[in-house]
Protein backbone atom coordinates (compact mmCIF):
# COMPACT_ATOMS: atom_id res chain seq x y z
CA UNK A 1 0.00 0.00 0.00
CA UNK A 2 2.79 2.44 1.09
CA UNK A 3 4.43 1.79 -2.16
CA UNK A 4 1.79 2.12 -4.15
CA UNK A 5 1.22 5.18 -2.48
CA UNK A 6 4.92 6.81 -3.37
CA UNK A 7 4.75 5.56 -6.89
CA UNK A 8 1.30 7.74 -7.43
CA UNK A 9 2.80 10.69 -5.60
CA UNK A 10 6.52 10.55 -8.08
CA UNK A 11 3.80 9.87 -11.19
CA UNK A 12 1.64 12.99 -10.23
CA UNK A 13 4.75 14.91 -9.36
CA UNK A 14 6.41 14.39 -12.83
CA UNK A 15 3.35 15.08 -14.25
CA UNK A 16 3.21 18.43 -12.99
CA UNK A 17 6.72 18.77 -14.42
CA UNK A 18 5.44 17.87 -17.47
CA UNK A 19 2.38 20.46 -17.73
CA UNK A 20 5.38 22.81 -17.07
CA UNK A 21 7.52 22.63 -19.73
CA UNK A 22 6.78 24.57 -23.01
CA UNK A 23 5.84 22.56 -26.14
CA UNK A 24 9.09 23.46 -27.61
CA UNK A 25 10.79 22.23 -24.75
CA UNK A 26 8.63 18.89 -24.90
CA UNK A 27 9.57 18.41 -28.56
CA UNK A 28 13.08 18.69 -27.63
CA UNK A 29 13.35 16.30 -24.88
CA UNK A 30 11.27 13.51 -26.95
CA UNK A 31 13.59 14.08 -29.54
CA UNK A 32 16.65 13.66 -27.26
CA UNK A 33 14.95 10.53 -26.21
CA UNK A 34 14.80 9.43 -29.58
CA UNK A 35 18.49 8.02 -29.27
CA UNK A 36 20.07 5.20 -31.84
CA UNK A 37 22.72 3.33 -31.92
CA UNK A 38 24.49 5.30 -34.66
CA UNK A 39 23.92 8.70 -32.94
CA UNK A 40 25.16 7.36 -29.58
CA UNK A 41 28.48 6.20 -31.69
CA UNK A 42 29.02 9.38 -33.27
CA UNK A 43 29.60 10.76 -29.85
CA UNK A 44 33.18 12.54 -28.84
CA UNK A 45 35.50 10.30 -27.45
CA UNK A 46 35.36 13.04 -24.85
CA UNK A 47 31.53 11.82 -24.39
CA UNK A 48 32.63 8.11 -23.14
CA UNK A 49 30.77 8.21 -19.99
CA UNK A 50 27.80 9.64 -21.12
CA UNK A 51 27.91 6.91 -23.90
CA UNK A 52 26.92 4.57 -21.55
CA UNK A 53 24.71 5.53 -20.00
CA UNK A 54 22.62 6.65 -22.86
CA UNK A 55 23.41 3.31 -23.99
CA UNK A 56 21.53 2.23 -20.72
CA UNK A 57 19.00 4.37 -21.59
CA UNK A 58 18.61 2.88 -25.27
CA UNK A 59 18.79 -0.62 -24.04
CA UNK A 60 15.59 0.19 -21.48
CA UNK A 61 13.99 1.67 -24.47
CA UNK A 62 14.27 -1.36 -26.73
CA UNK A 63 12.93 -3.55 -24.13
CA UNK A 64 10.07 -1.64 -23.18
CA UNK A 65 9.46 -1.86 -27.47
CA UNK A 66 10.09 -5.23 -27.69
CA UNK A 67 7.46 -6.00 -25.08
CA UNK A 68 5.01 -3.98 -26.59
CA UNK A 69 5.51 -5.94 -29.84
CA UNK A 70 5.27 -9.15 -27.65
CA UNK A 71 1.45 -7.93 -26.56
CA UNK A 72 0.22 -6.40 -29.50
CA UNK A 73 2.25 -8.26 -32.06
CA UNK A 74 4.49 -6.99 -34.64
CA UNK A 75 2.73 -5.39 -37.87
CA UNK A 76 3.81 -3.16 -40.57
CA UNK A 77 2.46 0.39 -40.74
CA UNK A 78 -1.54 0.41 -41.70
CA UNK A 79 -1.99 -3.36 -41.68
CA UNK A 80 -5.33 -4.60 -40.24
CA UNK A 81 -4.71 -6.05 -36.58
CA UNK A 82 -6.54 -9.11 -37.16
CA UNK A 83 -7.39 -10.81 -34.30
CA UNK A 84 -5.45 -9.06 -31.73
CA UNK A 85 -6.70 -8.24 -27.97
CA UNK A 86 -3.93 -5.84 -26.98
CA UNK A 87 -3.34 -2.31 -29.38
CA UNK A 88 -0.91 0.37 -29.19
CA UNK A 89 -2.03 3.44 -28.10
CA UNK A 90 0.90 5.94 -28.24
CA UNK A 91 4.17 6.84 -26.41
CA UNK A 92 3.63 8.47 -23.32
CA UNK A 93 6.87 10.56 -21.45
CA UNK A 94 8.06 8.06 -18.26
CA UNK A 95 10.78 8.09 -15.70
CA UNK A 96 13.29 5.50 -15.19
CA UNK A 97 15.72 4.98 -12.31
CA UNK A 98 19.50 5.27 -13.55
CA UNK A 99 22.66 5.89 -10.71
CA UNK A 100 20.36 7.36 -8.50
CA UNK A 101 18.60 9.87 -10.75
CA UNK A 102 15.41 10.00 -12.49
CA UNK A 103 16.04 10.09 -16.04
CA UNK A 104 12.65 10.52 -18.81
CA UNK A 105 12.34 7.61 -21.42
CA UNK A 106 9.28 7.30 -24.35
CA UNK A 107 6.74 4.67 -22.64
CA UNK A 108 4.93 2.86 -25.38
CA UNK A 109 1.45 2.86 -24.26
CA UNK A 110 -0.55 -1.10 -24.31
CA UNK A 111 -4.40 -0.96 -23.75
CA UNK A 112 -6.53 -3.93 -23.64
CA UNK A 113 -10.81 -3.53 -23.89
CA UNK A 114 -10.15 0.09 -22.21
CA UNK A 115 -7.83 -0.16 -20.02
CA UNK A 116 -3.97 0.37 -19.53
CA UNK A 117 -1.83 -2.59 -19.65
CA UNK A 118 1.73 -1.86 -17.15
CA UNK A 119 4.68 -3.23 -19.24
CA UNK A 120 6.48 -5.04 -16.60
CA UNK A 121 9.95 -4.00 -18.26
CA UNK A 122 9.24 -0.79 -17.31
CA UNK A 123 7.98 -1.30 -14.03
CA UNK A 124 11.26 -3.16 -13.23
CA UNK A 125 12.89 0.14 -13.53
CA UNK A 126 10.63 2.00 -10.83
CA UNK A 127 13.23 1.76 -8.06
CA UNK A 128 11.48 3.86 -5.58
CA UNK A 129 14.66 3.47 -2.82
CA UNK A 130 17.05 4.18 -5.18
CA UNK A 131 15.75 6.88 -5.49
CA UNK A 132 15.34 7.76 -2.11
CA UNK A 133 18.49 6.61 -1.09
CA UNK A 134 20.07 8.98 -3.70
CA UNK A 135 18.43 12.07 -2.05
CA UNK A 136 19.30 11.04 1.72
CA UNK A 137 22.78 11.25 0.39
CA UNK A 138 22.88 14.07 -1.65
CA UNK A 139 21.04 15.75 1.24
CA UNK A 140 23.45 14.48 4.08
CA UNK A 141 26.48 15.64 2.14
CA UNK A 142 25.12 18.59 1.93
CA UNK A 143 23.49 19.08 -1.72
CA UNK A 144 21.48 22.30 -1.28
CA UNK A 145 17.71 21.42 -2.78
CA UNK A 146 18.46 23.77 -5.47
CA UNK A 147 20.87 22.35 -7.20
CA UNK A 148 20.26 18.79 -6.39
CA UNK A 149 19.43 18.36 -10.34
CA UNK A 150 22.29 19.51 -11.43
CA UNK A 151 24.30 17.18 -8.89
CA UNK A 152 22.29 13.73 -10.18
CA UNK A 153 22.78 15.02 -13.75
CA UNK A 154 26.60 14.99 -13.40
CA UNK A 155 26.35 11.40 -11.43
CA UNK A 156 24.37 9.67 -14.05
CA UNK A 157 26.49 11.49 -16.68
CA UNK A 158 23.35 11.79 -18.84
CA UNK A 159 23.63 12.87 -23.21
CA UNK A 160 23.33 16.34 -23.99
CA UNK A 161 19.52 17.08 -24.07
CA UNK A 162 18.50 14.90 -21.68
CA UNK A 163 17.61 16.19 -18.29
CA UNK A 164 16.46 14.75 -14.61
CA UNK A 165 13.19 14.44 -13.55
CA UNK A 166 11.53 14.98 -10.03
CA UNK A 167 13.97 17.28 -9.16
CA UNK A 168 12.78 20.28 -8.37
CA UNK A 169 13.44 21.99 -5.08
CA UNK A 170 10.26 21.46 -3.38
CA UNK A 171 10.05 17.63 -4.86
CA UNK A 172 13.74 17.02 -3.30
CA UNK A 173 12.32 18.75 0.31
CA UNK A 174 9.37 16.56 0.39
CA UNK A 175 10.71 12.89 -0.74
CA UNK A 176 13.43 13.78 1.80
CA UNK A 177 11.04 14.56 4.65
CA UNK A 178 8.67 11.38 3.95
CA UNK A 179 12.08 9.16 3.39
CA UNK A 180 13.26 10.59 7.02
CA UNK A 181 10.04 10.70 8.76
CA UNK A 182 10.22 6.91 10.13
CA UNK A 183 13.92 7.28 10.93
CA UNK A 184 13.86 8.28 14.86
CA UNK A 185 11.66 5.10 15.31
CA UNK A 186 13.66 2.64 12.93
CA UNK A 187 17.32 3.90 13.48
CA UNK A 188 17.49 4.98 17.04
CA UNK A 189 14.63 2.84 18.67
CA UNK A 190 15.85 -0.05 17.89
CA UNK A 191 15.85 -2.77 21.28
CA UNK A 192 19.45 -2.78 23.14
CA UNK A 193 18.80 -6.36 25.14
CA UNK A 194 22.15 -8.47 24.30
CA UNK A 195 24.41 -5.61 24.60
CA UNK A 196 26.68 -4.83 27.13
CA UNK A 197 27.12 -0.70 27.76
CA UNK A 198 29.62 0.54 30.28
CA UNK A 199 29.68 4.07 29.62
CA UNK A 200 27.07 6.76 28.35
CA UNK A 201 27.72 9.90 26.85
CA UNK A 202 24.63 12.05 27.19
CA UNK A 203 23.81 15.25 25.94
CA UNK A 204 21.82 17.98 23.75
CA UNK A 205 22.52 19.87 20.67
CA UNK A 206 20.84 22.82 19.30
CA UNK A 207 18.94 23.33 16.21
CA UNK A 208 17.38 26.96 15.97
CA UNK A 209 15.24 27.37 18.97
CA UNK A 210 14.60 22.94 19.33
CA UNK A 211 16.77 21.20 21.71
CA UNK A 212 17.39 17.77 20.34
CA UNK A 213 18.84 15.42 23.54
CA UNK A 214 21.65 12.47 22.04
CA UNK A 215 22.45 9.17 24.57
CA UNK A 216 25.90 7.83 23.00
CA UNK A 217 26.57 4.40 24.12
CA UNK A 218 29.83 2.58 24.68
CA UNK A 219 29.97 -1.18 23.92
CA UNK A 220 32.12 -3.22 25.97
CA UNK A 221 34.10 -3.71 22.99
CA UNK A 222 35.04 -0.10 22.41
CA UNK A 223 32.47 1.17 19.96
CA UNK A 224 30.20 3.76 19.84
CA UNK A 225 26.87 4.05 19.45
CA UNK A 226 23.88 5.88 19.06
CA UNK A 227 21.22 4.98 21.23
CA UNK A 228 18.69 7.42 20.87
CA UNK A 229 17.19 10.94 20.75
CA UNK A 230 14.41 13.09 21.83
CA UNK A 231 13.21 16.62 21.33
CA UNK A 232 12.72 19.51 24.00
CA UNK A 233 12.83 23.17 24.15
CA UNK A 234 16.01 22.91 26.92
CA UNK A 235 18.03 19.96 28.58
CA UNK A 236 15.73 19.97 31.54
CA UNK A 237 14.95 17.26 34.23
CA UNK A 238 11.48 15.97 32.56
CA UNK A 239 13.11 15.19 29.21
CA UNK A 240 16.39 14.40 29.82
CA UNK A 241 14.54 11.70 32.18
CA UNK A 242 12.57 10.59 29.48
CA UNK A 243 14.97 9.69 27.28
CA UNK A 244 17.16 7.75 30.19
CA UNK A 245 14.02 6.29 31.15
CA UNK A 246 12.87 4.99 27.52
CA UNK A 247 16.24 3.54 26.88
CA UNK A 248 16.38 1.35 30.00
CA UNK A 249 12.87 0.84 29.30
CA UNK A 250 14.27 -0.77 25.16
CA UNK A 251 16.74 -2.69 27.18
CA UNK A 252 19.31 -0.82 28.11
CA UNK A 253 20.81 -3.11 31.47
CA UNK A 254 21.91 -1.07 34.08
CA UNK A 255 21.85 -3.67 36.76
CA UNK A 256 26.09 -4.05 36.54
CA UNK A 257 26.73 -0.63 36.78
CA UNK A 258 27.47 2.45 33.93
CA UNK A 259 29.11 5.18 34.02
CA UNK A 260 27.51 8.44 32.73
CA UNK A 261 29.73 11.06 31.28
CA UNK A 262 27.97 14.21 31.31
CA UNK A 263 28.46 18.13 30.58
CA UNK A 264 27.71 19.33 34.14
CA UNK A 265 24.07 19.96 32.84
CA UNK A 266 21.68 20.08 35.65
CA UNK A 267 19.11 18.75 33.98
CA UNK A 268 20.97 15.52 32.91
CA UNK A 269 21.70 15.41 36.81
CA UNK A 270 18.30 15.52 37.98
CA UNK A 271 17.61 12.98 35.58
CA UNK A 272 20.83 10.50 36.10
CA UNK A 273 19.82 10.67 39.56
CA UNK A 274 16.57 8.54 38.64
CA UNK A 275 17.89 6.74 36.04
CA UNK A 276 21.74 6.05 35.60
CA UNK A 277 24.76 7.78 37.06
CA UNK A 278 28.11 10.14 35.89
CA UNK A 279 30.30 13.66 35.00
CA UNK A 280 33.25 15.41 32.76
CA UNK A 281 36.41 17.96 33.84
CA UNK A 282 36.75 20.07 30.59
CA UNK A 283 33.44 21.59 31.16
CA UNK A 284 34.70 21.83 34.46
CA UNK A 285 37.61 23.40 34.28
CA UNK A 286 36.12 25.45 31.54
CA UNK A 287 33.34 26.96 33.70
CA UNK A 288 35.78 27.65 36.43
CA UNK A 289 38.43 29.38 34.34
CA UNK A 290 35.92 32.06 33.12
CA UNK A 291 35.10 33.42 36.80
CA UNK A 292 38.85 34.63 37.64
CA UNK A 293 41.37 36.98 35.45
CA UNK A 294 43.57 36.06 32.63
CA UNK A 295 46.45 36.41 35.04
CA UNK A 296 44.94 33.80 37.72
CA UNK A 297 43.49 31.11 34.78
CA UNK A 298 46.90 29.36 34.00
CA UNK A 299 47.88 28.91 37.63
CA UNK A 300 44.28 27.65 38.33
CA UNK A 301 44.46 25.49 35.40
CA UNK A 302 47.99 23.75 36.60
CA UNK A 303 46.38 22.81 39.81
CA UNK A 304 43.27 21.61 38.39
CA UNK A 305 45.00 19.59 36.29
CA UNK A 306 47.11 18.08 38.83
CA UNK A 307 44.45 17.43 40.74
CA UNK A 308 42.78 15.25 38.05
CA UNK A 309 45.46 12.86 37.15
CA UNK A 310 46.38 12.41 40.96
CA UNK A 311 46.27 8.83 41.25
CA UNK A 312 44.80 9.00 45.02
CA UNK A 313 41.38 9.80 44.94
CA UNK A 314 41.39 11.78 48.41
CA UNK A 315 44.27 13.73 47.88
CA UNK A 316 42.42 14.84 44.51
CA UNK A 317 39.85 15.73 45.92
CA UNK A 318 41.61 17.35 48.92
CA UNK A 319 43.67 19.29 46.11
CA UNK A 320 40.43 20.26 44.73
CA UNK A 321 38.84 21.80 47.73
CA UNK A 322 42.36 23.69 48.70
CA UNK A 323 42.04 25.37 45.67
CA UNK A 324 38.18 26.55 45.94
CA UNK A 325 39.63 28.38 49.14
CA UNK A 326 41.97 29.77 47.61
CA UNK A 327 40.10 31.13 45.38
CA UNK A 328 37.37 32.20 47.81
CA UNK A 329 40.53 34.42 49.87
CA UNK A 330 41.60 35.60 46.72
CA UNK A 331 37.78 37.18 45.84
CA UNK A 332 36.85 34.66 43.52
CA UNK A 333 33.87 33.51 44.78
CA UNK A 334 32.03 32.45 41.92
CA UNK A 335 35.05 30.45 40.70
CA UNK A 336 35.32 28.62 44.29
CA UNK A 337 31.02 28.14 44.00
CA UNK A 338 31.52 26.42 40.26
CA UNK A 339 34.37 24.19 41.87
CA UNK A 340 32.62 22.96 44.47
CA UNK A 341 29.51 22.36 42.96
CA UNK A 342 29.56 18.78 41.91
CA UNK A 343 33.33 18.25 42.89
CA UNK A 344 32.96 14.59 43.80
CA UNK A 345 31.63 13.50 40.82
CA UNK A 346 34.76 15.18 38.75
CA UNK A 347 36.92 12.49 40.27
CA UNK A 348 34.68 9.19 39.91
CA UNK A 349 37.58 7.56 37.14
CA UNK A 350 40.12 7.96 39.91
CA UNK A 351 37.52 6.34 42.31
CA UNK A 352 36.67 3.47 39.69
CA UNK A 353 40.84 3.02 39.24
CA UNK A 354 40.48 3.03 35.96
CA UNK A 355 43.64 2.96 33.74
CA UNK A 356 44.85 6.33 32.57
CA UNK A 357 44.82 5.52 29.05
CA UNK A 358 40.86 5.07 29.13
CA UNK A 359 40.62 7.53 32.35
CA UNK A 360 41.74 10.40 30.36
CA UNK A 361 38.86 8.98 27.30
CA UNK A 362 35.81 9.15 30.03
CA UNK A 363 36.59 12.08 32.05
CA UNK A 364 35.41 14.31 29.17
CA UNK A 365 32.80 14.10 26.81
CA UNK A 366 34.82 14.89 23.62
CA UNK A 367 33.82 11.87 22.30
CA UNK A 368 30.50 13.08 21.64
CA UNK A 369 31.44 16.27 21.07
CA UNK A 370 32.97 14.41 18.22
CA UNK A 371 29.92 13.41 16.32
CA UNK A 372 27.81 16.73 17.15
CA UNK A 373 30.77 18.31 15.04
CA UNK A 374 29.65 15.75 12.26
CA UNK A 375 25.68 16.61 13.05
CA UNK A 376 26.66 20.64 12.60
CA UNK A 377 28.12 19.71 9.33
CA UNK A 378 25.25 17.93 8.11
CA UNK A 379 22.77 20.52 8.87
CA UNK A 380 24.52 23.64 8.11
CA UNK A 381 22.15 24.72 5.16
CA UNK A 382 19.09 24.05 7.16
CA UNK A 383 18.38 27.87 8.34
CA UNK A 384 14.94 27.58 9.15
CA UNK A 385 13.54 25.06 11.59
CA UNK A 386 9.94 25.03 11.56
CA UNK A 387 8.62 22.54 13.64
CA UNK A 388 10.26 19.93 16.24
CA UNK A 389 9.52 17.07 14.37
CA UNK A 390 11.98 18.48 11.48
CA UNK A 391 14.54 19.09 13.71
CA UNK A 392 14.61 15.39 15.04
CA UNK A 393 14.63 14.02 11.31
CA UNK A 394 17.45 16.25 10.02
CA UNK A 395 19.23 14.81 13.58
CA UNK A 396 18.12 11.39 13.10
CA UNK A 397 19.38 11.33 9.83
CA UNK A 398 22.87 13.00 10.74
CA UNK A 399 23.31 11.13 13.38
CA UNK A 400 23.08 7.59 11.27
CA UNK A 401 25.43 8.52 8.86
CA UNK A 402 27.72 10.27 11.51
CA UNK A 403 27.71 6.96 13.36
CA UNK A 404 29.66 4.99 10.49
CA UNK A 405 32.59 7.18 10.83
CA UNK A 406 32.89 6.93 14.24
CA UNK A 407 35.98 5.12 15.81
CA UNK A 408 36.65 3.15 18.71
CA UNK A 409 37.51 5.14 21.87
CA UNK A 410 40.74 5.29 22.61
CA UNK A 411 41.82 3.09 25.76
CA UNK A 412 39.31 0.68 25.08
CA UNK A 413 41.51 -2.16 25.57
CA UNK A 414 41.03 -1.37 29.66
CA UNK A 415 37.36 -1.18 29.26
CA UNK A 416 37.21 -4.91 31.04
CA UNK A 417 38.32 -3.32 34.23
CA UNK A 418 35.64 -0.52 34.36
CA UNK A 419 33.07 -3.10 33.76
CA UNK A 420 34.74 -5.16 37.18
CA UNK A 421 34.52 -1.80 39.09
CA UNK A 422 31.41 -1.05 37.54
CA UNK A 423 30.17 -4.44 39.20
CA UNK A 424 31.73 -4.17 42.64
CA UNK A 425 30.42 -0.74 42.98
CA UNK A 426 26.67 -1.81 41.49
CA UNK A 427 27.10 -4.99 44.26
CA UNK A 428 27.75 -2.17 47.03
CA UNK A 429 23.98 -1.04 46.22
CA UNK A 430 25.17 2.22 45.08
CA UNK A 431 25.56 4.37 41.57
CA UNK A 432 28.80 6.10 39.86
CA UNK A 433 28.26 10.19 39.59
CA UNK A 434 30.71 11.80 38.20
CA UNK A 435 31.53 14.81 35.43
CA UNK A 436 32.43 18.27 34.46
């Protein structure tokens, strides 16, 4: 039903496109259609590519003839038909599929006591995801609606004359929103039982004035993945907890203990707090390095460091506090304030013992910053967000083809111990909290 449904909306939109071209632009396109062999031969040698696939082109033309002739039979011109069921009633302009593109061909037309007969030949052709694969891809690379024609034309290499069909801007925008519209569901709500996640990188990413919320998962071998997304107006407690809560609620096993990486956002708290647990030092260090002058930040920054790669967890942390009073004496009150405020869980890898190789991979969340660099690339050209729903395709969409790129965090190799002190610390009744 659904794909009879697409093929009626691509026939009535190149039938639009057809009502708008002049009838000396119709004449000229049939007759570019019109290819032979000899014509194709006389090409350029320049004009190699484009020989074959006009050659393509001819071949699907011949075939769609030669079954014609198969249901009417073959007759010369103004001979009776006989006894014959089937007639010819024409050539009617068509689309065909070819690298992606939608390129016109001459359908002969077949009718049978009043009624259309579909030449299977041609309907062979009618790849529907081809097509729609073509314009996820164009789109994700960045292929601005406008001149998505001209892109396909150069891919199929097409012969002079010849031009692509559905293409128009407002065709492209609405095959790419129907193609995209099932992709939060299919891509990112897909069940997690059967996999083992140690880590979770959560956080949001803004699109005009939508807030679109991103759970990165770590497998235990290394990998990342996307685990889902949802869509809110901020990174606030209700919907940050919604989308912890709906991935535990696909799967996601939390009864051996994760870590949860997060930005410092206290919405993400609220909502680990319910949910899952964890926190990450460069938003840390970041927050508390804008509060005192340029002349205080690198000696603050040398003893925040320090602090962080201390191997004992209490002298960290005592390190930590000496500093916030410091800075307090010194007037920097609102540096001291950010410090303090969720110090503890800054130093959860040095209270896991994890190995500083993979410490220094999961006290930060740069490896989701990582991908959201990919997802700003993607939707660059998007200026105008109208509704929610678009902003959580266009992210959906990103986010899939981001995901293939992605590499395996570095340090993974020491991931088995985090998942033993993940377990000992889950067997203690108690969750990780740590951050920025």
């Amino acid at each position: 039903m659904l794909r009879r449904a697409v093929a009626r909306q691509q026939a009535e939109e190149q039938a639009r496109e057809w009502r708008g071209l002049s009838r000396a632009e119709r004449r000229r396109l049939c007759a570019a259609l019109r290819l032979t062999a000899e014509a194709l031969a006389a090409e350029s040698h320049g004009a190699a590519i484009r020989l074959a696939d006009g050659s393509a082109l001819l071949q699907v033309q011949r075939e769609m003839e030669a079954e014609a002739d198969a249901l009417c039979g073959v007759r010369r011109k103004g001979a009776h038909g006989g006894g014959r069921v089937a007639y010819r009633h024409g050539h009617e302009l068509g689309g065909i599929v070819l690298r992606g593109a939608r390129v016109p061909v001459l359908r002969p037309r077949v009718r049978q006591a009043g009624e259309e007969l579909a030449l299977q030949t041609y309907a062979a052709y009618q790849d529907a995801e081809m097509l729609s694969e073509a314009t996820l891809h164009a789109c994700i690379l960045g292929v601005a609606t406008r001149g998505y024609r001209q892109d396909q034309a150069a891919h199929a290499t097409l012969p002079e004359g010849v031009t692509v069909l559905a293409a128009s801007r407002s065709t492209v925008s609405r095959r790419f929103a129907r193609d995209t519209q099932a992709l939060p569901q299919e891509q990112l709500g897909r069940p997690l039982q059967g996999e083992r996640y140690p880590a979770l990188f959560p956080d949001g990413v803004q699109l005009g004035a939508h807030q679109i919320l991103v759970a990165l998962g770590l497998t235990a071998a290394g990998e990342k993945q996307v685990l889902g997304l949802r869509e809110g107006d901020s990174e606030n407690s209700a919907v940050c907890g919604a989308l912890l809560e709906d991935l535990v609620a696909r799967g996601l096993c939390t009864e051996s203990g994760m870590l949860a990486v997060v930005d410092g956002g206290k919405g993400w708290a609220a909502g680990i707090a319910r949910v899952l647990v964890q926190r990450c030092v460069v938003h840390k260090a970041r927050n508390v390095l804008d509060k005192p002058p340029q002349t205080a930040q690198r000696r603050v920054k040398r003893a925040l460091a320090a602090a962080w790669t201390d191997p004992n967890p209490t002298r960290a942390e005592q390190r930590l506090r000496r500093l916030a009073d410091d800075l307090q004496q010194e007037g920097y009150g609102e540096a001291a304030a950010s410090l303090r405020e969720g110090l503890e869980d800054t130093l959860t890898h040095l209270r896991l013992h994890v190995p500083a190789a993979l410490a220094r991979s999961l006290r930060s969340t740069n490896a989701l910053e990582s991908i959201f660099s990919q997802h700003r690339s993607t939707t660059r050209r998007v200026h105008r967000w109208r509704h929610g729903k678009q902003a959580e395709r266009w992210s959906a969409a990103a986010l899939m083809a981001a995901e293939f790129r992605l590499r395996r965090l570095p340090g993974s190799r020491h991931l088995p111990a985090l998942q033993a002190a993940l377990g000992h610390h889950a067997r203690q009744g108690g969750w990780l909290a740590a951050g920025a």
